[in-house]
C-alpha atoms as a PDB file:
ATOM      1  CA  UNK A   1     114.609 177.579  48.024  1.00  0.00           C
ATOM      2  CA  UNK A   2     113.748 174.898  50.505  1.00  0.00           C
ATOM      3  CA  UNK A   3     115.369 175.708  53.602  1.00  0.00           C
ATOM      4  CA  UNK A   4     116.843 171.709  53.658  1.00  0.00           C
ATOM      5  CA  UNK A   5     117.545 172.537  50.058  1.00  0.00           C
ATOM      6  CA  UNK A   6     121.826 171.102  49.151  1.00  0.00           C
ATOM      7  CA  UNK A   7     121.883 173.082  45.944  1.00  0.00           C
ATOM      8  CA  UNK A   8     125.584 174.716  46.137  1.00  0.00           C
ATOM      9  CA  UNK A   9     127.441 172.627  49.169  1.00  0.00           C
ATOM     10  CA  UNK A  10     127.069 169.407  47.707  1.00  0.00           C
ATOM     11  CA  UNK A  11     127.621 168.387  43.682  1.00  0.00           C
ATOM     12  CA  UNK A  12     127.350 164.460  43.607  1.00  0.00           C
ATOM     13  CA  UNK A  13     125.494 162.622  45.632  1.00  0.00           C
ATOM     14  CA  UNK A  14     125.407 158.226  46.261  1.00  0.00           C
ATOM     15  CA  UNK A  15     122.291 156.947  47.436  1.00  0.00           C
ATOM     16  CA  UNK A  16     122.867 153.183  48.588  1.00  0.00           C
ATOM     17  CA  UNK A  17     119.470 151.607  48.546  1.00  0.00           C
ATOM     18  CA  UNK A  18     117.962 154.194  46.311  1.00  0.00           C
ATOM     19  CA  UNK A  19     115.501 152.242  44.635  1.00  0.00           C
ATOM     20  CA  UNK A  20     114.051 151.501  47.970  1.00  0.00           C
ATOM     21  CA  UNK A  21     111.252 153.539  50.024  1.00  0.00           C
ATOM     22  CA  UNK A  22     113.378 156.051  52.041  1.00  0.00           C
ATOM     23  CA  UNK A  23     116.306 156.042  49.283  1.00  0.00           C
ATOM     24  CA  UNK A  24     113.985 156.905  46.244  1.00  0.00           C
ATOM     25  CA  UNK A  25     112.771 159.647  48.107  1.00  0.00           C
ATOM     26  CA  UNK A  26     116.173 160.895  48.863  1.00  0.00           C
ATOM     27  CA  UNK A  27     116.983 160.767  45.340  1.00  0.00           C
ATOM     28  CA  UNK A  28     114.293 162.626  44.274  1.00  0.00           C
ATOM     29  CA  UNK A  29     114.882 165.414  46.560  1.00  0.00           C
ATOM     30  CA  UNK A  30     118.543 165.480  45.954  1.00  0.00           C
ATOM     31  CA  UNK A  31     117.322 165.887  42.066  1.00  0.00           C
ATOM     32  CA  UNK A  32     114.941 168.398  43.290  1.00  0.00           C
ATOM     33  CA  UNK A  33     118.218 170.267  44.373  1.00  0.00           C
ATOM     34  CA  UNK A  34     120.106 169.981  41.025  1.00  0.00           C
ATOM     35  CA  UNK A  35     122.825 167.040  42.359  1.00  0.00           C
ATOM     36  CA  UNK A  36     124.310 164.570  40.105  1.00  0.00           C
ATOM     37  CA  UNK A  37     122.806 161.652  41.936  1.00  0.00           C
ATOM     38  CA  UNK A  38     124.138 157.899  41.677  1.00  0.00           C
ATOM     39  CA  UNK A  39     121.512 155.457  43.358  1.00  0.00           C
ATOM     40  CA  UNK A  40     123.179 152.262  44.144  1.00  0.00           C
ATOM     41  CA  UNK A  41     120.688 149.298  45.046  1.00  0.00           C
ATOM     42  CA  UNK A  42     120.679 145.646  44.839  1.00  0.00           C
ATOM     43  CA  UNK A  43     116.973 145.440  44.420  1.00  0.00           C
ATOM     44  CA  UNK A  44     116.132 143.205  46.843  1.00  0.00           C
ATOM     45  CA  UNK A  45     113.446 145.169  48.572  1.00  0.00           C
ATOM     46  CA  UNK A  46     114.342 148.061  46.059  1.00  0.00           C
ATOM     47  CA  UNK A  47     112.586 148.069  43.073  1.00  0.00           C
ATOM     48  CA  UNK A  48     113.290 150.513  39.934  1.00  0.00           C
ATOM     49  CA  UNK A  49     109.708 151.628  39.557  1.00  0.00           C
ATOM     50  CA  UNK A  50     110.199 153.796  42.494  1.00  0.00           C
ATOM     51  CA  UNK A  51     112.664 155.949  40.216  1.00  0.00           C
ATOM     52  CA  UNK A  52     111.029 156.289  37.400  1.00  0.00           C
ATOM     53  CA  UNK A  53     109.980 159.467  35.600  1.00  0.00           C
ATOM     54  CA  UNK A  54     112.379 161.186  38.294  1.00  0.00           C
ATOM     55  CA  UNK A  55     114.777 162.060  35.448  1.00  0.00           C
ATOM     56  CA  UNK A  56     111.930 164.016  33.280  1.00  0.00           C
ATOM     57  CA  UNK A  57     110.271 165.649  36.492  1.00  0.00           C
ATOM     58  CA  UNK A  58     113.081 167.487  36.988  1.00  0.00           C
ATOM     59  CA  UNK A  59     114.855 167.582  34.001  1.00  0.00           C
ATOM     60  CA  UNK A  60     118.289 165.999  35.476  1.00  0.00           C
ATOM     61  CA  UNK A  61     119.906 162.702  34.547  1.00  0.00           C
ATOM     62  CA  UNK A  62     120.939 160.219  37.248  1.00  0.00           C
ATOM     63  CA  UNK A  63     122.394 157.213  37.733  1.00  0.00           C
ATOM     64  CA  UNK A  64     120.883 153.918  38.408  1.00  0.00           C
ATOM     65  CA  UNK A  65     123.625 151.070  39.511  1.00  0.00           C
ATOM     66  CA  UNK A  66     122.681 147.468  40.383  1.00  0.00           C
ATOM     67  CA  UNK A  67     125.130 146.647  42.551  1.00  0.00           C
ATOM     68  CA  UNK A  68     125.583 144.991  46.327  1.00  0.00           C
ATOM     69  CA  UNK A  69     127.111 146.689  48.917  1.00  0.00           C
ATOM     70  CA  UNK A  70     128.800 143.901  49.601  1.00  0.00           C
ATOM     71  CA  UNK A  71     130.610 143.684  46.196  1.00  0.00           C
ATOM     72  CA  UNK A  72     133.724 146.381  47.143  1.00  0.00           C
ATOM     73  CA  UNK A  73     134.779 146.719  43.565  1.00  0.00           C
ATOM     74  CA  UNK A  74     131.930 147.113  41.424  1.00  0.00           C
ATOM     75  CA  UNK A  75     131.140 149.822  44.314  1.00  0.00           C
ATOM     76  CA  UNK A  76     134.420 151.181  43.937  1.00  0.00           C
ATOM     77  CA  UNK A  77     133.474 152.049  40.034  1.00  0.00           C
ATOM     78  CA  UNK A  78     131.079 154.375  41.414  1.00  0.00           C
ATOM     79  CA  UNK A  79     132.421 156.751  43.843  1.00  0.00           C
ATOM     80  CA  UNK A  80     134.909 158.907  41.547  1.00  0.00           C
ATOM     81  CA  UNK A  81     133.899 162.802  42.065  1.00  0.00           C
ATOM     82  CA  UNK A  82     131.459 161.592  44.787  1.00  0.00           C
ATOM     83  CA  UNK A  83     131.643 164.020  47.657  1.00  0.00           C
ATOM     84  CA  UNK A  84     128.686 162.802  49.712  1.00  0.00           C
ATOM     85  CA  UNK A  85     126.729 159.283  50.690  1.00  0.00           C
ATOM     86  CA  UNK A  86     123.241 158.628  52.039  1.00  0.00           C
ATOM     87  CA  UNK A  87     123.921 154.946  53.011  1.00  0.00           C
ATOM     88  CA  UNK A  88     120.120 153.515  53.408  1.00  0.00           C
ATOM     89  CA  UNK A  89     120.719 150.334  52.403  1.00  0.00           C
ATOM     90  CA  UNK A  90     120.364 147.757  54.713  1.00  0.00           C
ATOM     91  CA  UNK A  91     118.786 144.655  55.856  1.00  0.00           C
ATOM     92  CA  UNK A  92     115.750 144.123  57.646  1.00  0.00           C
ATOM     93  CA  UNK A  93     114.439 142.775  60.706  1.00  0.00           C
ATOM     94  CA  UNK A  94     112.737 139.481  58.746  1.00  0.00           C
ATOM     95  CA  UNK A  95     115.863 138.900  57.032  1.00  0.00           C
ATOM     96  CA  UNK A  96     118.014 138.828  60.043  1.00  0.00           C
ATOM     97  CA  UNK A  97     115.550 136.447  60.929  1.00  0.00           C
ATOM     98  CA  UNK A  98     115.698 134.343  57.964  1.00  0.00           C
ATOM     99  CA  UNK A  99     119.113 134.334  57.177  1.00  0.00           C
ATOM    100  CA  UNK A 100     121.756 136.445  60.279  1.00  0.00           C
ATOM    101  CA  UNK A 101     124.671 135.350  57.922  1.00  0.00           C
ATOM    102  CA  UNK A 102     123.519 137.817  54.863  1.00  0.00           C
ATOM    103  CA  UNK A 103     122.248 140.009  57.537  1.00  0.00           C
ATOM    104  CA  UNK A 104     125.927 140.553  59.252  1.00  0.00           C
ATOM    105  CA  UNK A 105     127.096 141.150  55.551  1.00  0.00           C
ATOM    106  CA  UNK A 106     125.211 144.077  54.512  1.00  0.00           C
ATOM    107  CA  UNK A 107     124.706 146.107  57.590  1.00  0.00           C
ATOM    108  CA  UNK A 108     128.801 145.406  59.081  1.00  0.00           C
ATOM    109  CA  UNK A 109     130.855 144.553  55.942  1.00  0.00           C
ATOM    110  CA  UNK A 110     128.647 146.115  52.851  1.00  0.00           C
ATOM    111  CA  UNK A 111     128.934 149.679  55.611  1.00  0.00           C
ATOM    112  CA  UNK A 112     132.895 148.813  55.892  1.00  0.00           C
ATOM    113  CA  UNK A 113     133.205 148.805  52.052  1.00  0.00           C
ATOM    114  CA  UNK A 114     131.558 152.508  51.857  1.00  0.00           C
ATOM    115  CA  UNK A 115     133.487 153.781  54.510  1.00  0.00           C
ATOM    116  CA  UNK A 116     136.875 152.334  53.356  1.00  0.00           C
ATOM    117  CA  UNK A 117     135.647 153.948  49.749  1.00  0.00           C
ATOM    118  CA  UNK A 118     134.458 156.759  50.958  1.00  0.00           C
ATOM    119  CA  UNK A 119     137.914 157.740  53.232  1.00  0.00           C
ATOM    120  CA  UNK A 120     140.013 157.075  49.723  1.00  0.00           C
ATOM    121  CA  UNK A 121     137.847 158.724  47.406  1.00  0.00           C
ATOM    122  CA  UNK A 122     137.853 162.133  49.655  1.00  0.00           C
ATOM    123  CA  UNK A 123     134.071 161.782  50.676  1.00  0.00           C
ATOM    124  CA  UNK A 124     132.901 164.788  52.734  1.00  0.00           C
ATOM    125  CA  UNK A 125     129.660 163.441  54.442  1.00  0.00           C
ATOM    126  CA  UNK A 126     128.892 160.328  55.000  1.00  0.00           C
ATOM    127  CA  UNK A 127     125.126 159.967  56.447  1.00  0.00           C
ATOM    128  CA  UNK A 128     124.532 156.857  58.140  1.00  0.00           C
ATOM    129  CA  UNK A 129     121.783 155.213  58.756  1.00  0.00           C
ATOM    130  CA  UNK A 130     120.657 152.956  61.784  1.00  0.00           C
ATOM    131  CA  UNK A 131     118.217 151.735  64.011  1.00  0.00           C
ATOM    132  CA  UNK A 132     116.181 152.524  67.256  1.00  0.00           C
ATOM    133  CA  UNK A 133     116.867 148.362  67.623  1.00  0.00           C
ATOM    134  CA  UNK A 134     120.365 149.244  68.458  1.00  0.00           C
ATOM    135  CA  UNK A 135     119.224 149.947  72.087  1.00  0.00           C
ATOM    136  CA  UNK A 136     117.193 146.890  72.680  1.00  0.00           C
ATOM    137  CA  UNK A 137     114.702 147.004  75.669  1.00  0.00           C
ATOM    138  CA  UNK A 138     114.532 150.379  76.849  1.00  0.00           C
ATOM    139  CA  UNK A 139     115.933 150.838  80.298  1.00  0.00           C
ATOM    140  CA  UNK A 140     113.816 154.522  81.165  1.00  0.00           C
ATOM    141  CA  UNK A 141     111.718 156.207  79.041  1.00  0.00           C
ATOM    142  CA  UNK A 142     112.352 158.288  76.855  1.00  0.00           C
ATOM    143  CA  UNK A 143     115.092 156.982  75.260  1.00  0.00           C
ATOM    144  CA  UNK A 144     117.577 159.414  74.109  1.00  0.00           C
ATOM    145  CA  UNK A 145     120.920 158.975  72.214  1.00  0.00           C
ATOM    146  CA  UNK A 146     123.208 158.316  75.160  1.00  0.00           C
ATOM    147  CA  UNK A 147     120.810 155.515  76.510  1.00  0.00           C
ATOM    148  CA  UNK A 148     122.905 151.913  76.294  1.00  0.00           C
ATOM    149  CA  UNK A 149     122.749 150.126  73.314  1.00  0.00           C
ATOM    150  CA  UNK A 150     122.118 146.210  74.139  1.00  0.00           C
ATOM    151  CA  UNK A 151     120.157 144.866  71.084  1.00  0.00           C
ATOM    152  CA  UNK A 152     118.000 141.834  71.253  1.00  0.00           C
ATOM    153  CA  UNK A 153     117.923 141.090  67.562  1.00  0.00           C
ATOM    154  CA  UNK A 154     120.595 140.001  64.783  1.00  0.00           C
ATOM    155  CA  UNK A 155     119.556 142.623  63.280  1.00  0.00           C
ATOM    156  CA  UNK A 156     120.246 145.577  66.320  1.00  0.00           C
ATOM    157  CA  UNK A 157     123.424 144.147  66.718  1.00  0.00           C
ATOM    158  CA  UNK A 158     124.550 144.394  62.981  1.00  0.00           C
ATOM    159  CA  UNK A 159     123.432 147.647  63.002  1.00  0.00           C
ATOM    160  CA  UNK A 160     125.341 148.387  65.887  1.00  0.00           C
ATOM    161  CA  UNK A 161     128.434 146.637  64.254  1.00  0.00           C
ATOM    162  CA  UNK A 162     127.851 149.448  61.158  1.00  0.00           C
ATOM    163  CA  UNK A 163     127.574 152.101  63.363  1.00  0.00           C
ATOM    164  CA  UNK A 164     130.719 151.174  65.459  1.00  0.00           C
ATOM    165  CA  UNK A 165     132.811 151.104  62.199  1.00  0.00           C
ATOM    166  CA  UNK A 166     131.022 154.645  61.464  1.00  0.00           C
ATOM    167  CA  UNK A 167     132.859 156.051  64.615  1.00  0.00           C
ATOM    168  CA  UNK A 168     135.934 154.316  63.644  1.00  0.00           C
ATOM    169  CA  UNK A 169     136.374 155.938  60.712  1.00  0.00           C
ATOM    170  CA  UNK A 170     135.841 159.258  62.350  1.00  0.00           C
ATOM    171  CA  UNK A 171     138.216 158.802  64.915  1.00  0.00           C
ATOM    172  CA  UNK A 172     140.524 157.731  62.654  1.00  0.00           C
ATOM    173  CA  UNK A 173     140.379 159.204  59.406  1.00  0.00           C
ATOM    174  CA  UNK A 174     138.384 162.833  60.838  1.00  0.00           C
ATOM    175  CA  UNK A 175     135.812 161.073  57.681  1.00  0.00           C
ATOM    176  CA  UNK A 176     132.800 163.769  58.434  1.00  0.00           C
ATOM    177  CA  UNK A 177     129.484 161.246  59.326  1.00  0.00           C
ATOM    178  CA  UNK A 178     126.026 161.618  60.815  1.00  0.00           C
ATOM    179  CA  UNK A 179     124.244 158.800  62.456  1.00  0.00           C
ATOM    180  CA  UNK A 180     120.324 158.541  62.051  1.00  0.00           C
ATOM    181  CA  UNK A 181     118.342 155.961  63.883  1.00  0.00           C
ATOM    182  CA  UNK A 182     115.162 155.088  62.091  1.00  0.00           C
ATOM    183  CA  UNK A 183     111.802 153.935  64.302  1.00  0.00           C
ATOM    184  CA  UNK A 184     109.125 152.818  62.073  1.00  0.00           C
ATOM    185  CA  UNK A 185     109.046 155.397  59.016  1.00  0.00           C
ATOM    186  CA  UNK A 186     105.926 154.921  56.640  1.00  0.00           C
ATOM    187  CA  UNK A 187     104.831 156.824  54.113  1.00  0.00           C
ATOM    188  CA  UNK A 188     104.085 155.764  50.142  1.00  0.00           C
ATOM    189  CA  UNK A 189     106.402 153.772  48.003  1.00  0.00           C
ATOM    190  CA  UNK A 190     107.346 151.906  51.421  1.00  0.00           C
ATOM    191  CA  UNK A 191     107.102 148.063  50.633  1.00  0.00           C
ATOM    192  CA  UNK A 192     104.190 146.226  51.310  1.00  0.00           C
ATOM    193  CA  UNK A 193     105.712 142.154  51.463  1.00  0.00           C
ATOM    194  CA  UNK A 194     107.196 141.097  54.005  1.00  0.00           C
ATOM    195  CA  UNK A 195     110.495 142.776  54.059  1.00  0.00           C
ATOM    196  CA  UNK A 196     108.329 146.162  53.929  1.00  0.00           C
ATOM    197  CA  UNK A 197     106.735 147.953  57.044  1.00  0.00           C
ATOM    198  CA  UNK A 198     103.754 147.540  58.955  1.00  0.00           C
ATOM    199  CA  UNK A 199     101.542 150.271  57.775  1.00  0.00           C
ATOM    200  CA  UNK A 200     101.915 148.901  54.258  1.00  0.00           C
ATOM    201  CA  UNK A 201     101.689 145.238  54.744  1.00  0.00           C
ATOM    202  CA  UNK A 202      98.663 146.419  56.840  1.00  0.00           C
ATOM    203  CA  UNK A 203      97.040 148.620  53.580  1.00  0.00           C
ATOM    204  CA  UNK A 204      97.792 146.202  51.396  1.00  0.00           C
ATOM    205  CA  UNK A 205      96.486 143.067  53.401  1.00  0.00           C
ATOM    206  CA  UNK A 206      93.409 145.231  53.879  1.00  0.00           C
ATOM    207  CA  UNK A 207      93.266 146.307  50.283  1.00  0.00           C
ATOM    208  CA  UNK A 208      93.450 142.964  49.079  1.00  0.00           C
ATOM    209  CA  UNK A 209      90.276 141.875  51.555  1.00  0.00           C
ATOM    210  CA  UNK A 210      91.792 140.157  53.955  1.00  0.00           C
ATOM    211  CA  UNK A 211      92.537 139.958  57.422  1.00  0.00           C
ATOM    212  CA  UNK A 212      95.072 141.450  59.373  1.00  0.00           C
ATOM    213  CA  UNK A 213      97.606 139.922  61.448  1.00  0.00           C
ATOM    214  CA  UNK A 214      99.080 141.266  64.718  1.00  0.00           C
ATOM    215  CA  UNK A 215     102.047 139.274  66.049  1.00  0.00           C
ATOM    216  CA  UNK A 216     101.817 139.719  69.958  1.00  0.00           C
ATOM    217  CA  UNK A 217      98.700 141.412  71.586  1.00  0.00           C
ATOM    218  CA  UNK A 218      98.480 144.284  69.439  1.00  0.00           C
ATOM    219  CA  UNK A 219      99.725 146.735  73.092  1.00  0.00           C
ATOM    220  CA  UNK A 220     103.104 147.411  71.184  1.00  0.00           C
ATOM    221  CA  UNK A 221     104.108 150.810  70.972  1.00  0.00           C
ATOM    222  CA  UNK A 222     105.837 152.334  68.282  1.00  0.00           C
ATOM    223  CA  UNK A 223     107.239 155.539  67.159  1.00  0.00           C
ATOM    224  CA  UNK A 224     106.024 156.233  63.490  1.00  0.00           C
ATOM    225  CA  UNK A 225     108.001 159.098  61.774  1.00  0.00           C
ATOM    226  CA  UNK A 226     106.358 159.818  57.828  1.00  0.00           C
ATOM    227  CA  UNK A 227     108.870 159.912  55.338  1.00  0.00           C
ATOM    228  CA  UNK A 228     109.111 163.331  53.996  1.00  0.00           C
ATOM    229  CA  UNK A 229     110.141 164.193  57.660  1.00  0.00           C
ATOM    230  CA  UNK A 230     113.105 161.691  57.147  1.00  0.00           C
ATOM    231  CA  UNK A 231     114.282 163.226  54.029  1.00  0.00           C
ATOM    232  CA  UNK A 232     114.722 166.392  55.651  1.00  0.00           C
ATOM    233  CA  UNK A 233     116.488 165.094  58.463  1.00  0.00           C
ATOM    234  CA  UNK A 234     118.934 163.813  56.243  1.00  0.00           C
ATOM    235  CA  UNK A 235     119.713 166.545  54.495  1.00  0.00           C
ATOM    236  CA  UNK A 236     119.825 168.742  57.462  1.00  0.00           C
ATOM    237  CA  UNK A 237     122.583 166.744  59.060  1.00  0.00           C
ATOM    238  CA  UNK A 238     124.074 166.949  56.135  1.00  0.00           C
ATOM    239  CA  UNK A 239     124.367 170.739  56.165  1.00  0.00           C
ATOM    240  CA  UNK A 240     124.569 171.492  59.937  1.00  0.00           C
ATOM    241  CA  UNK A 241     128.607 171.163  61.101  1.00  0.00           C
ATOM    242  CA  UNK A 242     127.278 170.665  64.729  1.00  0.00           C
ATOM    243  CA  UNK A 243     126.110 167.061  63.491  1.00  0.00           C
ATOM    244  CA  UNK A 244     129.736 166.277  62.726  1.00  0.00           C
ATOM    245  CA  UNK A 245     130.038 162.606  64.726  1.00  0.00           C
ATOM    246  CA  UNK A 246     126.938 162.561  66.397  1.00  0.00           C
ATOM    247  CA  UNK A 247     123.753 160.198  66.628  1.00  0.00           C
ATOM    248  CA  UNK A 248     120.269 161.615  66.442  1.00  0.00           C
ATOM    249  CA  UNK A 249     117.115 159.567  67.048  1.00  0.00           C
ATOM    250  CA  UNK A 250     115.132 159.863  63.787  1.00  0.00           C
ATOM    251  CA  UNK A 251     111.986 159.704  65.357  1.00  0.00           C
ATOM    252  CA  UNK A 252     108.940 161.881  65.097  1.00  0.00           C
ATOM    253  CA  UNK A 253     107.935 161.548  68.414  1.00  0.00           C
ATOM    254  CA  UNK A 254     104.432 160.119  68.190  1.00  0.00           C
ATOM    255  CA  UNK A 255     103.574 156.996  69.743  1.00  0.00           C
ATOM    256  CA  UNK A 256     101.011 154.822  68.147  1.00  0.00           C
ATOM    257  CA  UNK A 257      99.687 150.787  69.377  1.00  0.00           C
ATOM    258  CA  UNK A 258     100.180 148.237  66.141  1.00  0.00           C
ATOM    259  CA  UNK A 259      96.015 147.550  68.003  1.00  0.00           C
ATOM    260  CA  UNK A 260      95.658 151.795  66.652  1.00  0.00           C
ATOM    261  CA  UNK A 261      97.160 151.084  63.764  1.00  0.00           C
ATOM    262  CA  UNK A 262      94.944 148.380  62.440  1.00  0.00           C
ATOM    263  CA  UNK A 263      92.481 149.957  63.800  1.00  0.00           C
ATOM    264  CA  UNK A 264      92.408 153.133  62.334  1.00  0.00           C
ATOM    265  CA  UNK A 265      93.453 151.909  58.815  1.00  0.00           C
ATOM    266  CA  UNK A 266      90.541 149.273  58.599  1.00  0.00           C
ATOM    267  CA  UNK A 267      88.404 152.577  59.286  1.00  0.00           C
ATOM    268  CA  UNK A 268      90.050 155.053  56.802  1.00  0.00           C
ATOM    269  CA  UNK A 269      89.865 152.543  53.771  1.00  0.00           C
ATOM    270  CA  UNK A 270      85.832 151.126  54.544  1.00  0.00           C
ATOM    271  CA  UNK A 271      87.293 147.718  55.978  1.00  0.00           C
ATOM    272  CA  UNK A 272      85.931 147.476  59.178  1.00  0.00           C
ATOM    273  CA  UNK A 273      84.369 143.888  58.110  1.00  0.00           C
ATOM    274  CA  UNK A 274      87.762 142.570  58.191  1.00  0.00           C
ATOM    275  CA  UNK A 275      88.997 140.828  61.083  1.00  0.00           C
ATOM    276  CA  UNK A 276      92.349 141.214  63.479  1.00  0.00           C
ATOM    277  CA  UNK A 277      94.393 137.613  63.922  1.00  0.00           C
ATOM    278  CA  UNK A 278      96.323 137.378  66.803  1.00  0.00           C
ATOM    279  CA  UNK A 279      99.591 135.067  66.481  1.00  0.00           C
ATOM    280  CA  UNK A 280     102.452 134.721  68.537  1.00  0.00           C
ATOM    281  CA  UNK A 281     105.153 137.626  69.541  1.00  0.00           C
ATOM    282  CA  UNK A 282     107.733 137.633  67.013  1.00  0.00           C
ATOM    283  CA  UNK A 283     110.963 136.573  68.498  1.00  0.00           C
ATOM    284  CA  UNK A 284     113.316 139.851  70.138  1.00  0.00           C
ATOM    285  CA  UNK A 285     110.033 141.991  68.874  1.00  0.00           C
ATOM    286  CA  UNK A 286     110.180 145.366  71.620  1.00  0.00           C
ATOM    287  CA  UNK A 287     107.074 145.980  73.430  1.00  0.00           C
ATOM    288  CA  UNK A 288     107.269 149.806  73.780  1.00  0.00           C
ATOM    289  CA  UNK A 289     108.795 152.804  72.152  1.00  0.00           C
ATOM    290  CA  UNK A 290     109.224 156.511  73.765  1.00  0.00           C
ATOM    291  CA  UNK A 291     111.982 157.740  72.335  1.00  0.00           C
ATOM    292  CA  UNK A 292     113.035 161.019  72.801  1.00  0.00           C
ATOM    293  CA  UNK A 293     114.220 163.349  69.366  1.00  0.00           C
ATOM    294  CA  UNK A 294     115.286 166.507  71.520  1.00  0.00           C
ATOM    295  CA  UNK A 295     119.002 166.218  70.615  1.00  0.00           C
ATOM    296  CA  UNK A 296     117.650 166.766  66.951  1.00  0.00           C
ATOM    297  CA  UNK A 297     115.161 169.363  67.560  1.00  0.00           C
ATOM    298  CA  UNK A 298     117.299 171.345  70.128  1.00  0.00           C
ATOM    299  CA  UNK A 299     119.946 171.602  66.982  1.00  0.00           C
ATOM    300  CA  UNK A 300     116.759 173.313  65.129  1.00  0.00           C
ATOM    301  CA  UNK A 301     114.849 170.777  63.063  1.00  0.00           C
ATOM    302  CA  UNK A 302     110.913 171.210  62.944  1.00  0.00           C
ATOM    303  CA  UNK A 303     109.085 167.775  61.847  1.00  0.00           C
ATOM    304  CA  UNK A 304     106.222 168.794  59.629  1.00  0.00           C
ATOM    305  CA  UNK A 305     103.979 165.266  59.980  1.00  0.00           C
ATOM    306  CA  UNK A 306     103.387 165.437  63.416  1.00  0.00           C
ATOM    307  CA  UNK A 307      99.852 164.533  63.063  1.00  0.00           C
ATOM    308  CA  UNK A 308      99.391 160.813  62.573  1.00  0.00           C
ATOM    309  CA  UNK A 309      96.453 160.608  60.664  1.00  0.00           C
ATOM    310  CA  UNK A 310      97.639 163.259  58.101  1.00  0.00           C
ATOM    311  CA  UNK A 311     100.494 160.709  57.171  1.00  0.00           C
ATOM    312  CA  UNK A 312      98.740 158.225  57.239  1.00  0.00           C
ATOM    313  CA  UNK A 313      96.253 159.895  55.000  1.00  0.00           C
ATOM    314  CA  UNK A 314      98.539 160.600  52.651  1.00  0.00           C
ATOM    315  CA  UNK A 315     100.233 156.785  52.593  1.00  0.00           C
ATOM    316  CA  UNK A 316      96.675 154.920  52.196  1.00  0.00           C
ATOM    317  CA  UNK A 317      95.945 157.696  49.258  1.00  0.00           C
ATOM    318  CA  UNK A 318      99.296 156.652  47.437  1.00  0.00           C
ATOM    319  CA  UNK A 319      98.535 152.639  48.270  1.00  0.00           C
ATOM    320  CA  UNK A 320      95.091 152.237  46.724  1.00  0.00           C
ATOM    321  CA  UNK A 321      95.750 154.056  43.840  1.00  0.00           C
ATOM    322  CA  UNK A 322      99.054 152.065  43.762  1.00  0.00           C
ATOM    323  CA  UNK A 323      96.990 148.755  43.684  1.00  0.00           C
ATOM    324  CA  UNK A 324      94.125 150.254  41.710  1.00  0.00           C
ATOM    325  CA  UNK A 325      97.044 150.443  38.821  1.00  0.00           C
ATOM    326  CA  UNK A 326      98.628 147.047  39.685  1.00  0.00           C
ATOM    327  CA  UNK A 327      95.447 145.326  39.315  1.00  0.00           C
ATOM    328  CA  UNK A 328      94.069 147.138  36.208  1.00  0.00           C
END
């Protein structure tokens, strides 16, 4: 049995934003582990091709709801017999950008509703997820979980606003909940349009012959954690006691330019006559990551993808024969 396995502590499982990259990989690991799973996704970013064929892979039914987080009582239909939540649903940075209104409403009131929910329907774990943006520009390097949270986006301060009610509900109700702060996670499935991450906007742009664009000068660092690493980390908070109300930086460690990036994925997929644009810094974008994931690692976890071009590898393998099929 995988040693992150949740077969025997943990019988049904909600995944909010299931359908997404990091959710559907969740659910199919929780399947993996013989759970009665219930993805919950609005399908936004999410999309249901990321689920399917889970159910005959490994031979277990699940549960596929269209529903906003937002929407308390169609949510409420779901979480009878539920005695744990992976809450990955959440906006994104170019959405808090495009519209801060629907951004406050999913990451503070849609992580209210499945708190409030969870509390009355006798949830024991509640995994949270946030973001590295809740810290905003880094004061010292590395940054590690009891560095000051000032966030320079809409975005880092919803996120903050959904991890403050997170606390709340510990400190009031004793709710059991993890907080994970995600910095850059790629791997396959991870979307590719705008509301996806750089590594596949980057693959695809390059796929599709054209050139990439860097917004800034390309020197921005970032932490890039693959995904299977993520899925692990979830589940081992969500078997470890000692994570009971704490925050862990998700983060893999590595540290990798967006100029590397491009770079090194114009190389690996024959692009090379492609060109780089340079446009402007995207507004509240942070300039350097070195974040520090020894709180996590000191409680025992071992990331696995701690060489970049393995995962990276692996995510431009999935992506062209991804838009080999959508094209054919």
């Amino acid at each position: 049995m995988n040693k992150y396995s949740l077969r025997g502590l943990y019988k049904k499982a909600i995944v909010t934003g299931g359908a997404g990259f990091i959710g559907s990989h969740i659910v199919e690991s929780l399947l993996e582990d013989g759970l009665n799973v219930i993805s919950i996704d609005d399908y936004s970013a999410g999309k249901s091709e990321n689920l399917q064929g889970l159910s005959e892979k490994y031979g277990v039914k699940f549960k596929e709801v269209n529903c906003d987080i937002t929407d308390y009582e169609n949510l409420k239909s779901n979480f009878e017999g539920v005695d744990i939540v992976f809450h990955q649903a959440c906006s994104k940075m170019t959405v808090c950008l495009r519209d801060p209104r629907r951004d406050l409403a999913i990451n503070a009131e849609g992580t209210f509703n499945l708190l409030e929910l969870s509390r009355d329907f006798g949830v024991k774990k509640f995994v949270h997820v946030s973001t590295g943006s809740v810290y905003g520009k880094a004061q010292y390097y590395p940054t590690d979980e009891v560095h000051p949270v000032n966030p320079t986006s809409y975005y880092g301060v919803s996120k903050l606003a959904g991890e403050k009610y997170v606390r709340a509900f510990n400190d009031l109700y004793g709710l059991n909940v993890t907080i994970l702060r995600y910095f850059h996670v790629y791997g396959p499935k991870q979307e590719s349009s705008d509301v996806g991450g750089v590594v596949s906007i980057f693959a695809r742009t390059a796929l599709e012959n054209k050139d990439l664009t860097i917004f800034g000068d390309g020197s921005q660092v970032r932490s890039f954690t693959y995904v299977q690493d993520v899925v692990n980390i979830n589940k081992f908070v969500a078997k470890d006691e000692r994570a009971a109300g704490q925050a862990y930086n998700c983060a893999s460690g590595l540290s990798v330019t967006i100029q590397q990036l491009a770079d090194d994925i114009l190389a690996e997929l024959d692009k090379t006559t492609l060109n780089i644009v340079y446009k402007d810094w995207k507004i509240g974008d942070i300039k350097e990551f070195n974040v520090s994931n020894k709180k996590l690692t000191d409680l025992g976890f071992e990331f696995k993808y701690l060489d970049f071009s393995e995962g990276l590898n692996k995510t431009l393998e999935w992506s062209t024969s991804y838009f080999q099929r959508k094209d054919s």
